[in-house]
N, C-alpha and C. Protein backbone atom coordinates (compact mmCIF):
# COMPACT_ATOMS: atom_id res chain seq x y z
N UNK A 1 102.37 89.37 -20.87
CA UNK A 1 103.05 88.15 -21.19
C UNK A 1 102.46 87.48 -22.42
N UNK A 2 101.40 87.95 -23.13
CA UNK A 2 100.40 86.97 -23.56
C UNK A 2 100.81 87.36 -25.57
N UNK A 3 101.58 88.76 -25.39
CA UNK A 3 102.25 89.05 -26.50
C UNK A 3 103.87 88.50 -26.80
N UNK A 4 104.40 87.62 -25.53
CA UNK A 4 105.62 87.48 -26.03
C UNK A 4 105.45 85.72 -26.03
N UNK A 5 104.56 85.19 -25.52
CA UNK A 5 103.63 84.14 -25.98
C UNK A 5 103.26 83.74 -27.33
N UNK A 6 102.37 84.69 -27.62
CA UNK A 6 102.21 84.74 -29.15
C UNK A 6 103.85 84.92 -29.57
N UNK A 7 104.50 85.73 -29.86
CA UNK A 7 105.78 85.04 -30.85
C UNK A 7 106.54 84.03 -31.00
N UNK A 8 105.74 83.63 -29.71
CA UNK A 8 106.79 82.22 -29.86
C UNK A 8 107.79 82.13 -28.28
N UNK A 9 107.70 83.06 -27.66
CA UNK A 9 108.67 82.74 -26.40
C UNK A 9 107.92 81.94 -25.43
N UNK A 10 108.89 80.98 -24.28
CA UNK A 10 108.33 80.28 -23.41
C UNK A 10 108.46 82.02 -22.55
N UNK A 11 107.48 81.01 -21.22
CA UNK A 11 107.54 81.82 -20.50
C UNK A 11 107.23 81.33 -18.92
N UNK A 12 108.29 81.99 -17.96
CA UNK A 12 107.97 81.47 -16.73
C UNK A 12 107.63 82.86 -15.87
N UNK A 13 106.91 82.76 -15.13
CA UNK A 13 106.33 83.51 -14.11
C UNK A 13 106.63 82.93 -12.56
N UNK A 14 106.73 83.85 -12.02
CA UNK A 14 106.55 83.34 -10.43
C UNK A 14 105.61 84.61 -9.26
N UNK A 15 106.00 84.26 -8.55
CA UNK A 15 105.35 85.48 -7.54
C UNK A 15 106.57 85.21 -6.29
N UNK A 16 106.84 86.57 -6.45
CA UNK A 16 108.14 86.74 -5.15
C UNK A 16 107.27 86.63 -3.25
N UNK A 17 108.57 86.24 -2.84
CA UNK A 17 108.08 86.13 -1.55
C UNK A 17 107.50 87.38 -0.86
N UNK A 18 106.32 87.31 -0.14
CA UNK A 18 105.59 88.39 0.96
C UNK A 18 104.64 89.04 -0.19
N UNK A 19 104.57 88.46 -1.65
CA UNK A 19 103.89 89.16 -2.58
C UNK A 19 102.71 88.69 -3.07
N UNK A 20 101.70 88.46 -3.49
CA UNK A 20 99.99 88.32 -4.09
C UNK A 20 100.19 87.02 -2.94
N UNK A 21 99.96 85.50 -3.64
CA UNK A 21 98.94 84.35 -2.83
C UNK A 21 100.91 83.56 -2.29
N UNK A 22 101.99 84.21 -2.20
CA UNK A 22 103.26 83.42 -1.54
C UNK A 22 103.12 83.92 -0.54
N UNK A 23 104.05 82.68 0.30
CA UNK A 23 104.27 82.98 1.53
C UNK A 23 104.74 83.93 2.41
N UNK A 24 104.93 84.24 3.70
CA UNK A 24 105.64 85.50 3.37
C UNK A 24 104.93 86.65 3.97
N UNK A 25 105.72 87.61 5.12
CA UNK A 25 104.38 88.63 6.04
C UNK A 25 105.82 90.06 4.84
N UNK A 26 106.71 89.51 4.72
CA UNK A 26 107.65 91.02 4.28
C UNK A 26 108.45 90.78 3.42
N UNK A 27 108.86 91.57 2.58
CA UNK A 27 109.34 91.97 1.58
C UNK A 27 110.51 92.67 1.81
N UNK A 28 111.68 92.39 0.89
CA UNK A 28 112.88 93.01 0.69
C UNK A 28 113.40 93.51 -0.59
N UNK A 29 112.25 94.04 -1.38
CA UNK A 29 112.79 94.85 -2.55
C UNK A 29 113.47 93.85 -3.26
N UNK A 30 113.60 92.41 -2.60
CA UNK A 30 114.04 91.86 -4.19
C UNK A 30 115.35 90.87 -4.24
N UNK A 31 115.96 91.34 -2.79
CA UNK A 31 117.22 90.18 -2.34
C UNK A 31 116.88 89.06 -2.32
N UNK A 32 115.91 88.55 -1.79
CA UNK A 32 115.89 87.31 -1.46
C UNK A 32 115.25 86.10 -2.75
N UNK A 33 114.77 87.20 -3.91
CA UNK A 33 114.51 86.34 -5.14
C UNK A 33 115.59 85.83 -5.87
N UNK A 34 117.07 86.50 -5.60
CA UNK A 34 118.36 86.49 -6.56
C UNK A 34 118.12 84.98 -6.46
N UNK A 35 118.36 84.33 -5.39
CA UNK A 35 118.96 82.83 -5.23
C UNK A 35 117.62 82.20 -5.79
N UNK A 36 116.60 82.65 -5.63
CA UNK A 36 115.67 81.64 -6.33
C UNK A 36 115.81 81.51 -7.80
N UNK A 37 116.28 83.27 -8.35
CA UNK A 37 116.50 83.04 -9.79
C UNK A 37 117.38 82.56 -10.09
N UNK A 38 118.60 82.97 -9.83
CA UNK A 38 119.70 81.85 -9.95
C UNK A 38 119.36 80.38 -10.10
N UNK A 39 118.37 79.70 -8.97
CA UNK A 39 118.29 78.27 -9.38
C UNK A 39 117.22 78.28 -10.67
N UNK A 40 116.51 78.95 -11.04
CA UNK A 40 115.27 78.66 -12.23
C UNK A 40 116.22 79.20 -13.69
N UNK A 41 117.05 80.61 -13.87
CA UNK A 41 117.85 79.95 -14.89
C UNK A 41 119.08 79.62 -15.11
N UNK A 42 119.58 78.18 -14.09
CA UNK A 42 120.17 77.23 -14.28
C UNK A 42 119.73 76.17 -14.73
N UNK A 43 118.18 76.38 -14.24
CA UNK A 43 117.47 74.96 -14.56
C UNK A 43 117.25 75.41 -16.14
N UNK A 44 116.99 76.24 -16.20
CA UNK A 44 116.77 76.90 -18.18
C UNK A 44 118.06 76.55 -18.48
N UNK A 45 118.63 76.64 -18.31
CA UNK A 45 120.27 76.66 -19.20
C UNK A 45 120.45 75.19 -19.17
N UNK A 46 120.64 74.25 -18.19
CA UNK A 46 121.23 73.30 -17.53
C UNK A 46 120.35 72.39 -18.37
N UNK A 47 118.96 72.29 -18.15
CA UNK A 47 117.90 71.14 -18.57
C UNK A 47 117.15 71.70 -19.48
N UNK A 48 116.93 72.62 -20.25
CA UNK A 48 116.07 72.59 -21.20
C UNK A 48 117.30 73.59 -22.50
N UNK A 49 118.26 73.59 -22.46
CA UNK A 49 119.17 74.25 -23.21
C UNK A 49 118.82 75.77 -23.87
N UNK A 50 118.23 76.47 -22.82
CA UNK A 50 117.99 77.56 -23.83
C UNK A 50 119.02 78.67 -24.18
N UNK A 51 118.78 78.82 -25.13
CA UNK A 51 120.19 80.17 -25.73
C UNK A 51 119.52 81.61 -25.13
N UNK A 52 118.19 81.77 -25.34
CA UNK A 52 118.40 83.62 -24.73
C UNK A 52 117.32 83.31 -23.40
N UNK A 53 117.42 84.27 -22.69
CA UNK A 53 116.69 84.34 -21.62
C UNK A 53 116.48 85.71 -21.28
N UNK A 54 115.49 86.20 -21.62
CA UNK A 54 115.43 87.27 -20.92
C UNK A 54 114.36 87.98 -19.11
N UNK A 55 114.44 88.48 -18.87
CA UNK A 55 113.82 89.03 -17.53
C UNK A 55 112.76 90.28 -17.89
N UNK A 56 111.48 89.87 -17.79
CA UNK A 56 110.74 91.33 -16.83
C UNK A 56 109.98 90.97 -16.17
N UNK A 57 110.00 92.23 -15.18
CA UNK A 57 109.22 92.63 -14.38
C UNK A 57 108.63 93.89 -14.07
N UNK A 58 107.25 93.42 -13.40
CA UNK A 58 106.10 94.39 -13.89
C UNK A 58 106.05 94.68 -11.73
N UNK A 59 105.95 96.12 -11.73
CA UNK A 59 105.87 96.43 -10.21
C UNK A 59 107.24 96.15 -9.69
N UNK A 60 107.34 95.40 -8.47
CA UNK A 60 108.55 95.05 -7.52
C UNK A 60 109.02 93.64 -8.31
N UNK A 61 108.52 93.23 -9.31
CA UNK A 61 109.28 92.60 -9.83
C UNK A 61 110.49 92.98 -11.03
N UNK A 62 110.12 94.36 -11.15
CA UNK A 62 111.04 95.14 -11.93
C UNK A 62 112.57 95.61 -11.64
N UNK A 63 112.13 95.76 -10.13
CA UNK A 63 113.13 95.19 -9.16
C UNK A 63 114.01 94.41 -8.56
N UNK A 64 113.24 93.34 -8.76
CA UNK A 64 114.12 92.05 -9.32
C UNK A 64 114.66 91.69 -9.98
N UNK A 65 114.34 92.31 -11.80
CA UNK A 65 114.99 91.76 -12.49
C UNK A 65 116.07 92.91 -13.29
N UNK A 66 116.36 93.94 -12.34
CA UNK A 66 117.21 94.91 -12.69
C UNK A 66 118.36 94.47 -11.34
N UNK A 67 118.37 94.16 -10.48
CA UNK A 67 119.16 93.72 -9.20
C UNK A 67 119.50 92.04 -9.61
N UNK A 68 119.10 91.17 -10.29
CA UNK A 68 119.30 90.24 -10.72
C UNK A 68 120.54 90.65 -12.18
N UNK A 69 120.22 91.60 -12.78
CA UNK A 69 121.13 91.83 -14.34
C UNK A 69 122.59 92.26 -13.69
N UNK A 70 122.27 92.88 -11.76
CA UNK A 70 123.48 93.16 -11.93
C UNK A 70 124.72 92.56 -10.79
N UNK A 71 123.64 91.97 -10.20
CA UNK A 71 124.28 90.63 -9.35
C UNK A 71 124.48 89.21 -9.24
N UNK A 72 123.42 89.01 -10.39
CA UNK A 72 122.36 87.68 -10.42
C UNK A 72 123.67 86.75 -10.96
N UNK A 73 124.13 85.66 -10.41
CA UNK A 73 124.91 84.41 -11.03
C UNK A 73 125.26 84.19 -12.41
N UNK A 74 124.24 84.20 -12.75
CA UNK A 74 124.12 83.76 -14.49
C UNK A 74 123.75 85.27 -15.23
N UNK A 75 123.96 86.60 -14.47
CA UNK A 75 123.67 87.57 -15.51
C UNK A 75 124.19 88.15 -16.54
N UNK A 76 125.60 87.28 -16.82
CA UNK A 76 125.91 87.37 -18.21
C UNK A 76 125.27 86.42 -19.30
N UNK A 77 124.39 85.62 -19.14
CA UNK A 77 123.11 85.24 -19.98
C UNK A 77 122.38 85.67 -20.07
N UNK A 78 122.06 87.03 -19.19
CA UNK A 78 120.54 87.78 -19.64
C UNK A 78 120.31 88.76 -20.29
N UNK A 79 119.71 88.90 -21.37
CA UNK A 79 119.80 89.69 -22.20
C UNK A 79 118.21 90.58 -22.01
């Protein structure tokens, strides 16, 4: 993250549920993050106006953000 930092991109991180210090005994490959992402970029779009947004993920979050590009609410904003 610390290279797309340096160019200049914001950047948000999270930790999915049942995963490192969140709550959480199990994991579902990644369903149950859609609706969380959905609300974080609405809140990007909605309140801080941003034009690109993009997604990665590193491990089972890679997972997320490939099941998010193709279900995710707003995934015709993600580039």
């Amino acid at each position: 993250m610390y290279y797309f930092y340096e160019q200049g991109y914001n950047i948000l991180t999270f930790d999915a549920y049942g995963h490192g210090l969140s709550y959480g005994e199990f994991h579902d490959s990644g369903y149950s993050t859609i609706p969380m992402l959905d609300d974080l970029v609405a809140y990007l779009l909605q309140d801080h106006q941003a034009q690109v947004i993009g997604l990665i993920g590193l491990s089972m979050g890679a997972t997320s953000a490939i099941l998010y590009s193709q279900i995710g609410q707003h995934k015709a904003g993600i580039t």
